[in-house]
N, C-alpha and C. Protein backbone atom coordinates (compact mmCIF):
# COMPACT_ATOMS: atom_id res chain seq x y z
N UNK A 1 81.97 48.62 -60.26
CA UNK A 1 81.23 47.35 -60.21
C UNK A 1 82.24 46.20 -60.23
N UNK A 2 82.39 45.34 -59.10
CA UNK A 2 83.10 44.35 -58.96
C UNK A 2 83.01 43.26 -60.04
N UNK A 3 84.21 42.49 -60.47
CA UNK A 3 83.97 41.87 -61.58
C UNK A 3 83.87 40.16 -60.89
N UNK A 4 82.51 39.38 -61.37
CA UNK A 4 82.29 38.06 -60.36
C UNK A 4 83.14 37.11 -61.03
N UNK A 5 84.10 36.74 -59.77
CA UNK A 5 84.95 35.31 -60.28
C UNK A 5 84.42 34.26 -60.42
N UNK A 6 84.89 33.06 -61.20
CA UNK A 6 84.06 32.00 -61.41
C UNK A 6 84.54 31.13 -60.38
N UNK A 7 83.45 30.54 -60.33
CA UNK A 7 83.43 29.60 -58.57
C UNK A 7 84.52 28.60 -58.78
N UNK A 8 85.74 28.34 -57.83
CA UNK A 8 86.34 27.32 -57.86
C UNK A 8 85.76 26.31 -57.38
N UNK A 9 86.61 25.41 -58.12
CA UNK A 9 85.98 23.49 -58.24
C UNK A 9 85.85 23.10 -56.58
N UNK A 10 85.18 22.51 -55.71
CA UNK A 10 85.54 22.40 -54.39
C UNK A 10 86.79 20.87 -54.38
N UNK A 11 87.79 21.05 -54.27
CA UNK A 11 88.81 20.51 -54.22
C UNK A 11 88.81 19.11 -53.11
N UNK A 12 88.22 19.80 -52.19
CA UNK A 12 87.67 18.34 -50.83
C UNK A 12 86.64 17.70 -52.10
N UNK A 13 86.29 17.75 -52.10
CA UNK A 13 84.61 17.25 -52.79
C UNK A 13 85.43 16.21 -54.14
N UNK A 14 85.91 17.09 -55.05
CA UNK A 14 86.53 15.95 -55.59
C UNK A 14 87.56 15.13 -55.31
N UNK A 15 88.59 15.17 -54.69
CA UNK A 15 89.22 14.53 -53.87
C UNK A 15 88.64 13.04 -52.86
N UNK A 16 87.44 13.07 -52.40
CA UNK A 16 86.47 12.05 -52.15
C UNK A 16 85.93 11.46 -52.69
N UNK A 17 85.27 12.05 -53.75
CA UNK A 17 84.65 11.43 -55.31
C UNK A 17 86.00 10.56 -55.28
N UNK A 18 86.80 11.39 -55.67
CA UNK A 18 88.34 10.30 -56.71
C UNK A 18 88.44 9.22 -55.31
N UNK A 19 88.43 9.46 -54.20
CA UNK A 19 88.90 8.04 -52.92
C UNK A 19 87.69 7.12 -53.27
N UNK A 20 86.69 7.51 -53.21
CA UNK A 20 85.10 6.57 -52.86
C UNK A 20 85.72 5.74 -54.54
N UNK A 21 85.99 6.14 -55.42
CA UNK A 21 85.86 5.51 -56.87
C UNK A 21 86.88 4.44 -56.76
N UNK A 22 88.30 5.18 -56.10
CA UNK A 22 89.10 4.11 -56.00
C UNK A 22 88.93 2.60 -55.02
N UNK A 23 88.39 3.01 -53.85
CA UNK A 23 87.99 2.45 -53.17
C UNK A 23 86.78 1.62 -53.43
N UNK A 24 85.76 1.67 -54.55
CA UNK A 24 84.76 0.98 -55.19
C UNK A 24 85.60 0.07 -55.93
N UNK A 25 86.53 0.36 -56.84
CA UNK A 25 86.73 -0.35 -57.90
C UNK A 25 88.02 -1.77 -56.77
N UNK A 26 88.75 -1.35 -56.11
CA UNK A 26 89.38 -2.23 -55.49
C UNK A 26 88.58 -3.20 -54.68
N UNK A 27 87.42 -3.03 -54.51
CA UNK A 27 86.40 -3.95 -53.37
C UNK A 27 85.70 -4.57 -54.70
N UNK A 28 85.28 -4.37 -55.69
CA UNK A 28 85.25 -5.46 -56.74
C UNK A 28 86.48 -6.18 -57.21
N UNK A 29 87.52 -5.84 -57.65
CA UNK A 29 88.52 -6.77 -57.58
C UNK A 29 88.51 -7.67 -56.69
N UNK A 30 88.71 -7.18 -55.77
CA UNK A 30 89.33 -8.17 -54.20
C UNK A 30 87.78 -9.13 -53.90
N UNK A 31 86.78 -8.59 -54.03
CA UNK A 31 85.68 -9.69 -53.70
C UNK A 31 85.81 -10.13 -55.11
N UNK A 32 86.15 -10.09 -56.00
CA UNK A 32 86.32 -11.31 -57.31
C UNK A 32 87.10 -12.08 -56.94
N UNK A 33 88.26 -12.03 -57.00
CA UNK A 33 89.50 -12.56 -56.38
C UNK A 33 89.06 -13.35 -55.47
N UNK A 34 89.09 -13.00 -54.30
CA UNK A 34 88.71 -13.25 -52.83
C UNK A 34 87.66 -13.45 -52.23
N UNK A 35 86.75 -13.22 -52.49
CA UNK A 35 85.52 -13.31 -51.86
C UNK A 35 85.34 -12.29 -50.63
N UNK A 36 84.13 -12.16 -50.43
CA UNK A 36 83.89 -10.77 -49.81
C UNK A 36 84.12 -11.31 -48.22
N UNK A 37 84.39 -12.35 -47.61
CA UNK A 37 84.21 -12.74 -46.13
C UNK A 37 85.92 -13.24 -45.94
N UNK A 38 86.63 -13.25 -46.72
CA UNK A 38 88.05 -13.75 -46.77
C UNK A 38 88.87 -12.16 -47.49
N UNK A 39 88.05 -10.98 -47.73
CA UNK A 39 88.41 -9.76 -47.84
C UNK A 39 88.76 -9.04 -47.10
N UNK A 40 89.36 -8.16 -46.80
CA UNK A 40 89.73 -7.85 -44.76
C UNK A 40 90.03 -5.66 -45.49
N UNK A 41 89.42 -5.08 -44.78
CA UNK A 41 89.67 -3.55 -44.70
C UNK A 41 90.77 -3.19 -45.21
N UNK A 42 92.49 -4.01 -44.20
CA UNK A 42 93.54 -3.39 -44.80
C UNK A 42 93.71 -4.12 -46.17
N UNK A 43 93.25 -5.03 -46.37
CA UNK A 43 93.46 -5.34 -47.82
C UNK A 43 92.91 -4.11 -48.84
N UNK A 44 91.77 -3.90 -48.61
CA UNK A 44 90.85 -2.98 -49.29
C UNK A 44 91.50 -1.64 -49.45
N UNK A 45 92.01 -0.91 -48.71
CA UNK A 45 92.86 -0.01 -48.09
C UNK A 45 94.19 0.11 -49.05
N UNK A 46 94.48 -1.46 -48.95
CA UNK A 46 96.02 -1.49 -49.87
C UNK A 46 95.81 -1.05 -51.07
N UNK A 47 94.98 -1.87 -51.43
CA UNK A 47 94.52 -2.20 -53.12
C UNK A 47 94.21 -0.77 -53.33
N UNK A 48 93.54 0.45 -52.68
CA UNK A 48 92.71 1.59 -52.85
C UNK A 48 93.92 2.56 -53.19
N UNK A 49 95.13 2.23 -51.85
CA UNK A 49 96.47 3.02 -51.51
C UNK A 49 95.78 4.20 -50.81
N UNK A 50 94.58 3.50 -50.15
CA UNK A 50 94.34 4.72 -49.30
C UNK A 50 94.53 4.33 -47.60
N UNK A 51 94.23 4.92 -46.47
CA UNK A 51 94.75 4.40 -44.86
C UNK A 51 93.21 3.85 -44.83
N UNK A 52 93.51 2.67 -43.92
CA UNK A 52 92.21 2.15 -43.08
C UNK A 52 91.35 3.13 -42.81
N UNK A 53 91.49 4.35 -41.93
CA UNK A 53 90.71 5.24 -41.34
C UNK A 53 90.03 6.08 -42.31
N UNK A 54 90.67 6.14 -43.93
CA UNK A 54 89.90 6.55 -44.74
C UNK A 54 88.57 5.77 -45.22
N UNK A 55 89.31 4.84 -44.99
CA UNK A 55 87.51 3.65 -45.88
C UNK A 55 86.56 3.88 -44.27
N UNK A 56 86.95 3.61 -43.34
CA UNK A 56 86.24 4.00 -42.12
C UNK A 56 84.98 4.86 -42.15
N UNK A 57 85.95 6.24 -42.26
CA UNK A 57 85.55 7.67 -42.28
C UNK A 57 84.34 8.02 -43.26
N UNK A 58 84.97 7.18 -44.66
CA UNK A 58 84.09 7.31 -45.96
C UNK A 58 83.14 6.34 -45.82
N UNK A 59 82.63 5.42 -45.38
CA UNK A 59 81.60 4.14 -45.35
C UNK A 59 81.12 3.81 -44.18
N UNK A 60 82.45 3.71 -43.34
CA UNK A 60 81.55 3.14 -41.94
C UNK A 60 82.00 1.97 -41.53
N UNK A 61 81.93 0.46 -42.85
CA UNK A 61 82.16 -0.61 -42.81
C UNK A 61 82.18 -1.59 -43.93
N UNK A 62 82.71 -2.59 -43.81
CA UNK A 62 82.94 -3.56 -45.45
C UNK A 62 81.54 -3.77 -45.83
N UNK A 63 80.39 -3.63 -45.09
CA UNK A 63 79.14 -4.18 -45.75
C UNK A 63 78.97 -3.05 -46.43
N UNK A 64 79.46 -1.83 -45.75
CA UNK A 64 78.35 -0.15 -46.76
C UNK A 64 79.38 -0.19 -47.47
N UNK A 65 80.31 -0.86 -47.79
CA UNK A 65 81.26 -0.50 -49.56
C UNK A 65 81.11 -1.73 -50.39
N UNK A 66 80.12 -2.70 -49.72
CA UNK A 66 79.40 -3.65 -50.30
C UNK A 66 78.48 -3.42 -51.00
N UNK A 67 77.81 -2.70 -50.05
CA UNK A 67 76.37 -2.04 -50.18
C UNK A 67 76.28 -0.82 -51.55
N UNK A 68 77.58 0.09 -51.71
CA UNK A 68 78.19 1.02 -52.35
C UNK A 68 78.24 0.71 -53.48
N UNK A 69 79.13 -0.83 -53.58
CA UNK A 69 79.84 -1.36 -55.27
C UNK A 69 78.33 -1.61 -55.48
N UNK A 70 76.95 -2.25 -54.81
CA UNK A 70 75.99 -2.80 -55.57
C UNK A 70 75.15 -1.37 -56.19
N UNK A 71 75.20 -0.35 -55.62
CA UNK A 71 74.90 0.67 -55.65
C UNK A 71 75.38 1.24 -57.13
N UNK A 72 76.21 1.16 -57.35
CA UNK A 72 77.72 1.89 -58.62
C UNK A 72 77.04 1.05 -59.80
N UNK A 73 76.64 -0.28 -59.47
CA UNK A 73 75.98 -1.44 -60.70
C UNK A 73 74.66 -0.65 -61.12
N UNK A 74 73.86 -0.52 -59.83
CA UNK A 74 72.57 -0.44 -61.04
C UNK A 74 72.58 1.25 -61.03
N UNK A 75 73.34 2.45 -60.75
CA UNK A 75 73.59 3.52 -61.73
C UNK A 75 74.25 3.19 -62.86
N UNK A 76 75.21 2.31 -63.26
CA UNK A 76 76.18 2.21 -64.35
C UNK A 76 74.87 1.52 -65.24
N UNK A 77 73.86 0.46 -65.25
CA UNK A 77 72.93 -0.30 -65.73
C UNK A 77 71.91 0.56 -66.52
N UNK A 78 71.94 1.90 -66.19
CA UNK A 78 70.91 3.32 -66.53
C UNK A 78 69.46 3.08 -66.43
N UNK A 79 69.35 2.04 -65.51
CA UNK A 79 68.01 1.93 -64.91
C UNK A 79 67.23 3.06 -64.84
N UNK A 80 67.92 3.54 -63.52
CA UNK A 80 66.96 5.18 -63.06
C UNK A 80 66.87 5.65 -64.40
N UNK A 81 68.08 6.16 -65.40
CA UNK A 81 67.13 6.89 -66.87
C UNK A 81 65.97 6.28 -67.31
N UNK A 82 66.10 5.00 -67.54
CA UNK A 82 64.95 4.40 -68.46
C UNK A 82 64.05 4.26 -67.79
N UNK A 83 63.66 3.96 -66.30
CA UNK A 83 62.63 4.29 -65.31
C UNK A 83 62.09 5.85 -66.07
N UNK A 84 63.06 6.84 -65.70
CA UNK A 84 62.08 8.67 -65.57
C UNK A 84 62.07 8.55 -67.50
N UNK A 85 62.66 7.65 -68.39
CA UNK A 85 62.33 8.36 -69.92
C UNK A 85 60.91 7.41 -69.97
N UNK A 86 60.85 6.11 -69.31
CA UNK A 86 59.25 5.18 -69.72
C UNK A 86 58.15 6.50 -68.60
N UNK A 87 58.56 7.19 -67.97
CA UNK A 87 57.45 7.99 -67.11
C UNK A 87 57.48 8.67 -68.23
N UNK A 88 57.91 9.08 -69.11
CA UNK A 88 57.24 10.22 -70.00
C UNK A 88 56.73 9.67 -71.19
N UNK A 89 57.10 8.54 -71.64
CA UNK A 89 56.78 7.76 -72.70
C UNK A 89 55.55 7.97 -73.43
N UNK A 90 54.64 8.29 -73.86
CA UNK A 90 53.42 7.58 -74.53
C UNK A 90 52.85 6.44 -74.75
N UNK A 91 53.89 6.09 -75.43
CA UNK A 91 53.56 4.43 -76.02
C UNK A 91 54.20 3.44 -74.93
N UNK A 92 52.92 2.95 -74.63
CA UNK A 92 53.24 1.90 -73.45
C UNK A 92 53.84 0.63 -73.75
N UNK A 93 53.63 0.13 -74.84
CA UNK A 93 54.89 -1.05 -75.29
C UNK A 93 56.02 -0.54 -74.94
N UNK A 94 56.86 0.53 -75.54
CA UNK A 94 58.01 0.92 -75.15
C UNK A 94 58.29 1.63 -73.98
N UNK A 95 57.66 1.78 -73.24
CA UNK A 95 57.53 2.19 -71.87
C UNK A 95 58.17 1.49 -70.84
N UNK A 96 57.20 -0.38 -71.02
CA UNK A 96 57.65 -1.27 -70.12
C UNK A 96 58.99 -2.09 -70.29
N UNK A 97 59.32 -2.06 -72.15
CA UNK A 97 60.42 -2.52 -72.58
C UNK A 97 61.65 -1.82 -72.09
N UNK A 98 61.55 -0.36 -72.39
CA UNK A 98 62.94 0.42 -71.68
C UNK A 98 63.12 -0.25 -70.12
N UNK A 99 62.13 -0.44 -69.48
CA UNK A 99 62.64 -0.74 -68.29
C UNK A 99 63.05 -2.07 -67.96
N UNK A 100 62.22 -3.21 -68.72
CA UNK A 100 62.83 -4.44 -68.76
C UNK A 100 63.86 -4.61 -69.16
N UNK A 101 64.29 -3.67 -70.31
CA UNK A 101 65.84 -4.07 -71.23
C UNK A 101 66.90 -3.56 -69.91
N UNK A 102 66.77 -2.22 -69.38
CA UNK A 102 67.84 -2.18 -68.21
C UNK A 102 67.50 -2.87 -66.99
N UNK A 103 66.56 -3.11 -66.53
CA UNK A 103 66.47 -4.44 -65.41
C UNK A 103 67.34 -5.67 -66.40
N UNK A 104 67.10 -5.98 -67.64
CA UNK A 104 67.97 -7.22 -67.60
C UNK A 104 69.36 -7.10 -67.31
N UNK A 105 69.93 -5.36 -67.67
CA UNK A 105 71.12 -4.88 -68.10
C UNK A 105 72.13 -4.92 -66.62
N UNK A 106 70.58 -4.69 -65.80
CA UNK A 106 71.40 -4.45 -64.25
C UNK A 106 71.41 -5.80 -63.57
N UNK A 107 70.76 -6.65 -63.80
CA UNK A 107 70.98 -8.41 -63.33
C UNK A 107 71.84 -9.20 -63.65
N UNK A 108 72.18 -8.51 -65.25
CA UNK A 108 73.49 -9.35 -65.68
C UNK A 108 74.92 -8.94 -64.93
N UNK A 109 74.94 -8.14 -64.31
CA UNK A 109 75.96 -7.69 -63.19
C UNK A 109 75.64 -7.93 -61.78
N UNK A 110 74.69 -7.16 -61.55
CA UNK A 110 74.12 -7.43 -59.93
C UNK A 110 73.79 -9.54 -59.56
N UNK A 111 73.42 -9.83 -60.22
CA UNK A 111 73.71 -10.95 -59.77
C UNK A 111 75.04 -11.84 -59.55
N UNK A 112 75.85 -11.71 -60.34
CA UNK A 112 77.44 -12.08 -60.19
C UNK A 112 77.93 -11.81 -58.88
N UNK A 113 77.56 -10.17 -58.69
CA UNK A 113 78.36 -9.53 -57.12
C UNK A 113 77.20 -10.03 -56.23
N UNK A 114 76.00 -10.26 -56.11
CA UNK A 114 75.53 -10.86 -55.07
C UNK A 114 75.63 -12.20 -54.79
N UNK A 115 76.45 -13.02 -55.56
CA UNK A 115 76.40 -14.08 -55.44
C UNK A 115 78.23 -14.23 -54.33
N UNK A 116 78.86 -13.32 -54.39
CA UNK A 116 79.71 -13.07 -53.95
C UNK A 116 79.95 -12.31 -52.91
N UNK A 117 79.04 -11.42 -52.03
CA UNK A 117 79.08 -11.16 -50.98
C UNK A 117 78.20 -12.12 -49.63
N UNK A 118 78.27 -11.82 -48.83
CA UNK A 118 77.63 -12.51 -47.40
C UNK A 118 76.57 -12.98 -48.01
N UNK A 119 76.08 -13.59 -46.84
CA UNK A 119 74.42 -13.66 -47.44
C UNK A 119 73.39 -12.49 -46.35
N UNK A 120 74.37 -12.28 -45.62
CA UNK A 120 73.29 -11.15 -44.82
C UNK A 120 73.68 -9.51 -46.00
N UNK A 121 74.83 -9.38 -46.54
CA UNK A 121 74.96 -8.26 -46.96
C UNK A 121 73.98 -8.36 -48.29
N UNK A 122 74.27 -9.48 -48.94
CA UNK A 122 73.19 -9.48 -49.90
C UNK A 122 71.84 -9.37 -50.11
N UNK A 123 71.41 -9.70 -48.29
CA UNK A 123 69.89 -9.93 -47.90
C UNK A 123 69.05 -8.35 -47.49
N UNK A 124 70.76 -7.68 -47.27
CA UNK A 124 70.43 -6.12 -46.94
C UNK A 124 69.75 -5.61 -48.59
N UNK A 125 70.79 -5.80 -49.04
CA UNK A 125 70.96 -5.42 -50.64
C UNK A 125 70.03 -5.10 -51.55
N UNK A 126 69.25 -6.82 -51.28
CA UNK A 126 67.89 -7.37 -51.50
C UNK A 126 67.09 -6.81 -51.11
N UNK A 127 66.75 -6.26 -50.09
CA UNK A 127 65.77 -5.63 -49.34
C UNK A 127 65.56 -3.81 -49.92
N UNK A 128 67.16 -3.53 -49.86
CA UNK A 128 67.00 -1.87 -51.01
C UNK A 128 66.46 -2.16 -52.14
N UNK A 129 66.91 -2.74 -53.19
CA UNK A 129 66.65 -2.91 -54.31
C UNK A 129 64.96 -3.46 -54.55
N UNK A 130 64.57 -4.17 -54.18
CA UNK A 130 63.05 -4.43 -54.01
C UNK A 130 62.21 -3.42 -53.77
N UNK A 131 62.16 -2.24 -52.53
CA UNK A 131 61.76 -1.46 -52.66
C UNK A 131 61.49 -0.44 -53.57
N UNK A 132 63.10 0.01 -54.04
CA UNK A 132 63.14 1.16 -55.15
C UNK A 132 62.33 0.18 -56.63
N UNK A 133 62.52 -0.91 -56.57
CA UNK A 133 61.85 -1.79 -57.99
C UNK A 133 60.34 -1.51 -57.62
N UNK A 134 59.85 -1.81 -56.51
CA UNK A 134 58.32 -1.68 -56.37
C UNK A 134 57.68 -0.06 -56.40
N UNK A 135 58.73 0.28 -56.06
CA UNK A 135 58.69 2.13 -55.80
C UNK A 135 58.37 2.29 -57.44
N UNK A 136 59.45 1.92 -58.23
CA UNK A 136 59.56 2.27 -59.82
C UNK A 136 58.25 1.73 -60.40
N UNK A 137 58.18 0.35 -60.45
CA UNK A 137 56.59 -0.36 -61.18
C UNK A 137 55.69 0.52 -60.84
N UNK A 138 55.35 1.24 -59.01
CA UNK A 138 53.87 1.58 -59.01
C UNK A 138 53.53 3.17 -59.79
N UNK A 139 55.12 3.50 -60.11
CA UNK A 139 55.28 4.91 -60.38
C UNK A 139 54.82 4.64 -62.06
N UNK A 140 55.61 3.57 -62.97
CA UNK A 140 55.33 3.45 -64.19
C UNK A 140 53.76 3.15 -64.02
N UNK A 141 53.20 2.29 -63.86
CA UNK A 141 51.72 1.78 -64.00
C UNK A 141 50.64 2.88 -63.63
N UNK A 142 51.32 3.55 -62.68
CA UNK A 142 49.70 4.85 -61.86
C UNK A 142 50.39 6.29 -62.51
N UNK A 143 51.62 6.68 -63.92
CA UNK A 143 51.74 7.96 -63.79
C UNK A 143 52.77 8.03 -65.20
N UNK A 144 52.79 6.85 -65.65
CA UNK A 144 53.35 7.00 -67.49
C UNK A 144 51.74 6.85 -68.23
N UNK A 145 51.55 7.99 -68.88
CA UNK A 145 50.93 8.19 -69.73
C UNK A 145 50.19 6.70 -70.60
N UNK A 146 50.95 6.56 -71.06
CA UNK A 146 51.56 5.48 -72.14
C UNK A 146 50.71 4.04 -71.23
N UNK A 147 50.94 3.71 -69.66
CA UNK A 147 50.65 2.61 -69.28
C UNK A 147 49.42 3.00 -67.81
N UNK A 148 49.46 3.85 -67.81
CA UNK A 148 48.15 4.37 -66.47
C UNK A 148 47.09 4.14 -67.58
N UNK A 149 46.67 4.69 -68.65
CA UNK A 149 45.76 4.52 -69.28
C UNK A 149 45.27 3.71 -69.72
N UNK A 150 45.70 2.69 -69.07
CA UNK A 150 45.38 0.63 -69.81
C UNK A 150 44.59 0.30 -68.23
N UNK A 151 44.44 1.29 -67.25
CA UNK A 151 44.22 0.67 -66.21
C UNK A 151 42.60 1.89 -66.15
N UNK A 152 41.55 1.45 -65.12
CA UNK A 152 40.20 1.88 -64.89
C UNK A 152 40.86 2.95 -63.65
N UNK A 153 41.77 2.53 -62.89
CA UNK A 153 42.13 3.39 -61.92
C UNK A 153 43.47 3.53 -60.95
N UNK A 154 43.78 4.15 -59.96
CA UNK A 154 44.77 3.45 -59.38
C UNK A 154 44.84 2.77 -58.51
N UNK A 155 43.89 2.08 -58.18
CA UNK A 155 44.41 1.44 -57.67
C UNK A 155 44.28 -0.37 -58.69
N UNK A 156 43.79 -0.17 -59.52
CA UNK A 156 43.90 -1.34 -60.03
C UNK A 156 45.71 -1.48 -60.88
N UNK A 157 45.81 -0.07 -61.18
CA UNK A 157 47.46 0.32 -61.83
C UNK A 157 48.59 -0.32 -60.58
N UNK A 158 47.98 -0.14 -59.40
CA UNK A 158 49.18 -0.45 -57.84
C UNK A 158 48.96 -2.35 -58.01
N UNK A 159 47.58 -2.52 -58.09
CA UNK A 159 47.72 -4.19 -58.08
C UNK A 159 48.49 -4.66 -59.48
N UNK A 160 48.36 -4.37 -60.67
CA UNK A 160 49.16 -4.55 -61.39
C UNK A 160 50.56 -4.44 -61.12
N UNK A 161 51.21 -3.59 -60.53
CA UNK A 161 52.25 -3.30 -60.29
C UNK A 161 53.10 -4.09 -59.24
N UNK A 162 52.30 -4.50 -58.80
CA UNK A 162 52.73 -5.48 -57.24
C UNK A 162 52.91 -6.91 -57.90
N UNK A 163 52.22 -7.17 -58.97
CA UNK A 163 52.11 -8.43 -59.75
C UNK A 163 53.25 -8.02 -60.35
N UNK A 164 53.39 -7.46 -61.38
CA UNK A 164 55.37 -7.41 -61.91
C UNK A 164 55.90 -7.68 -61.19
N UNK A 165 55.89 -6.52 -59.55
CA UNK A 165 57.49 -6.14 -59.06
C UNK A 165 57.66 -8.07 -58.65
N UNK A 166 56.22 -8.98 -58.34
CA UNK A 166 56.58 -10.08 -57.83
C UNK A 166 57.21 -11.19 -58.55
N UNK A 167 57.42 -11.40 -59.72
CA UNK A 167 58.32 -12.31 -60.48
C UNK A 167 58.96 -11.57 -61.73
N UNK A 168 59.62 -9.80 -61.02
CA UNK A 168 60.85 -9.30 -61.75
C UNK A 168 61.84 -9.38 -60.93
N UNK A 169 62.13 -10.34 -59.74
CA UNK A 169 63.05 -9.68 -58.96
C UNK A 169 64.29 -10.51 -59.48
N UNK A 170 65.24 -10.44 -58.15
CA UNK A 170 66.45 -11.10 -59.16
C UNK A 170 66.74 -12.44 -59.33
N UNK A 171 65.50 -12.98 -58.10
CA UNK A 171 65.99 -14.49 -57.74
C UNK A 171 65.09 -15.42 -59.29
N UNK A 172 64.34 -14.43 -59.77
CA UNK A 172 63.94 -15.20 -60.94
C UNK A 172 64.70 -15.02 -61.78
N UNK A 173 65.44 -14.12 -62.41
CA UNK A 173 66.79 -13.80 -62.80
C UNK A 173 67.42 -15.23 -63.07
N UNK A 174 67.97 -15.60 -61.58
CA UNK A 174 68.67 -16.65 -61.05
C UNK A 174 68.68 -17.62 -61.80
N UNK A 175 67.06 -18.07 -61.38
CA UNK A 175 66.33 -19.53 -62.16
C UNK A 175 66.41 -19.58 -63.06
N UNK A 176 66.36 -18.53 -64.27
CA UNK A 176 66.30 -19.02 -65.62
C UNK A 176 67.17 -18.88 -66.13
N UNK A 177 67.85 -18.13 -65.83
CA UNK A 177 69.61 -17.39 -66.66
C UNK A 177 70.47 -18.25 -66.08
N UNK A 178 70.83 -18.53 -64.57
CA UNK A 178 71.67 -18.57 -64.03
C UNK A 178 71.57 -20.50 -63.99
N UNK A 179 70.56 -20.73 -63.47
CA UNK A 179 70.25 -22.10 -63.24
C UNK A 179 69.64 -22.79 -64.83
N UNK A 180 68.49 -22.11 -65.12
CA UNK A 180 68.07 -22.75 -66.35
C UNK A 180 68.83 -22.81 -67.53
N UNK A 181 69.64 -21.53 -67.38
CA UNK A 181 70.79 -21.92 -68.84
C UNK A 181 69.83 -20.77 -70.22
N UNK A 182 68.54 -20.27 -69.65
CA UNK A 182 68.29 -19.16 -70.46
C UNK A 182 69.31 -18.19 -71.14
N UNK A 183 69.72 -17.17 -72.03
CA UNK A 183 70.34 -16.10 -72.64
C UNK A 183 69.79 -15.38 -71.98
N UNK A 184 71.07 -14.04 -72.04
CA UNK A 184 70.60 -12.58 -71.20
C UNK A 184 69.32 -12.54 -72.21
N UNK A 185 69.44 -12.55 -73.74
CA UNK A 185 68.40 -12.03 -74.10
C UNK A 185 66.67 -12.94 -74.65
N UNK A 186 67.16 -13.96 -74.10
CA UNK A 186 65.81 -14.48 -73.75
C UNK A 186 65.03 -14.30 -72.10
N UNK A 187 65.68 -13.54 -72.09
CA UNK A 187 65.27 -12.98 -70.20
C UNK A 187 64.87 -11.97 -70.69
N UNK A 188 65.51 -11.07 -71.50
CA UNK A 188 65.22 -9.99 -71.69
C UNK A 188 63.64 -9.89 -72.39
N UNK A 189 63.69 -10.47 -73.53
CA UNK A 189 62.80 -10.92 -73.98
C UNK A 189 61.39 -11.48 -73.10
N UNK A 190 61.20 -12.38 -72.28
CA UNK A 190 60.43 -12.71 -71.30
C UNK A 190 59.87 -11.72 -70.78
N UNK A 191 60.85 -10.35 -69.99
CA UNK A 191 60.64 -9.83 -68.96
C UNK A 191 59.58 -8.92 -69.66
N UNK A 192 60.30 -8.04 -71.10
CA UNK A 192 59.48 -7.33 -71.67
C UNK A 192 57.91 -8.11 -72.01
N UNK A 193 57.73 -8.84 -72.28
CA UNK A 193 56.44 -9.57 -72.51
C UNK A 193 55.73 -9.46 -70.72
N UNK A 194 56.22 -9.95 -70.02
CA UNK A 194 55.42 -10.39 -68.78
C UNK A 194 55.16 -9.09 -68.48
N UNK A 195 56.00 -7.88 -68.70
CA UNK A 195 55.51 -6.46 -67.65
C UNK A 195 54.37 -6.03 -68.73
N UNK A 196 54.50 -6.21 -70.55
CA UNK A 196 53.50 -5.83 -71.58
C UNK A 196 51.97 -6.44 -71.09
N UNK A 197 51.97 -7.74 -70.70
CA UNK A 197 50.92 -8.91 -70.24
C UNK A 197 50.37 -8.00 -68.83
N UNK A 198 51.15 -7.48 -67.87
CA UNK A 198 50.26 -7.36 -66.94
C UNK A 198 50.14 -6.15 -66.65
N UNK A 199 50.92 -4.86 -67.30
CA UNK A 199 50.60 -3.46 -67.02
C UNK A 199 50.69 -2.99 -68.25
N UNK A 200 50.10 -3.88 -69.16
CA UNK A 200 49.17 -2.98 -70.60
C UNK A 200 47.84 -3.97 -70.59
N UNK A 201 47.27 -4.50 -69.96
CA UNK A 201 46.25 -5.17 -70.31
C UNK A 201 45.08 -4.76 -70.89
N UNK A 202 44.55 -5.83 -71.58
CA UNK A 202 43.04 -4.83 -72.43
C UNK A 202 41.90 -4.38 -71.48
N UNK A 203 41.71 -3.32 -72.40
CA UNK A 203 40.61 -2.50 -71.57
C UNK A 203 39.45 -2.91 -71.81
N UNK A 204 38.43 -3.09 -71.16
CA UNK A 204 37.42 -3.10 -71.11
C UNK A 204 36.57 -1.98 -72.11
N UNK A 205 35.10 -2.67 -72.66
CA UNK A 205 34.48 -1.75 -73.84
C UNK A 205 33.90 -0.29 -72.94
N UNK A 206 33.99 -0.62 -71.34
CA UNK A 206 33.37 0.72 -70.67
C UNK A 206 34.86 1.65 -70.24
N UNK A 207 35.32 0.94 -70.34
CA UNK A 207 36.66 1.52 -70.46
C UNK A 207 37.80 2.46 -71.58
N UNK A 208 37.25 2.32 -72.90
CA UNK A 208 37.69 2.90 -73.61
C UNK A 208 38.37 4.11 -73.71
């Protein structure tokens, strides 16, 4: 009986991981520094110490390692966890709070770097991130325990949900933190109240 070796590490595979990381972290530098439209490939390339044809090969173009670093923010922010731990939640106060506290967690970054790339790369950006946010609200409101049950049905859970995703996005962010001079954690604070206000609302006595 043959004795089974243990699987070696795939060596390409991490080797790309380690380029894509280096290559993330030098395209935040250099768009800090520099700004993302006065940033140029072989710069990116230098800073990485990897060849042009590698960032190429690996992305495509300066917008998809644009697109990439905004990407790296809201995994590092642990959004997606606190999204799938409020889907299992019970208690719907803390349901909508886990997700407001890392939406604030991921704005206090994601807005800095969008304020620093194009305005079309950002408008791309904008356009991912909105989705997966509206994707997330209709998922918490019609299928966490904890906050489907404040609603008569789903589709009244989807109109609720469309009402959050519409003044959580980032440009309100903007206004109050950025422009108004609000604290991260009076945003934070806010956000958790406004998602408690409109996807825990009281139930009705036929509703119980």
């Amino acid at each position: 009986m043959g004795v089974k070796r243990p699987a070696r590490p795939d060596l390409r595979s991490e080797h790309a991981a380690a380029t894509r990381a280096r290559v993330l972290r030098a395209a935040r530098t250099l768009f800090a520094r520099d700004g993302y439209t006065a940033t140029t490939i072989a710069a990116l390339a230098e800073e990485a110490g990897v060849a042009a044809q590698t960032l190429y090969s690996a992305f495509g173009s300066k917008a998809a390692i644009a697109i990439s670093v905004m990407e790296d923010a809201v995994i590092s922010s642990g959004i997606r966890e606190a999204n799938e731990a409020a889907l299992h939640e019970p208690d719907g106060e803390k349901a909508v709070r886990l997700v407001a506290a890392a939406g604030s967690r991921l704005y206090s970054v994601e807005a800095e770097l969008v304020r620093l790339l194009s305005a079309e790369v950002a408008a791309d950006f904008g356009r991912i991130s909105n989705q997966h946010r509206l994707q997330d609200l209709t998922r918490l409101a019609t299928s966490s325990p904890g906050v489907a049950s404040h609603f008569a049905g789903k589709e009244a859970a989807r109109r609720a949900a469309v009402a959050a995703w519409a003044v959580s996005g980032i440009e309100t962010y903007d206004r109050l933190v950025l422009q108004a001079g609000w604290s991260h954690e009076e945003y934070e604070q806010w956000l958790g109240d406004t998602f408690a206000r409109t996807l825990l609302p009281r139930r009705t006595k036929g509703h119980r």
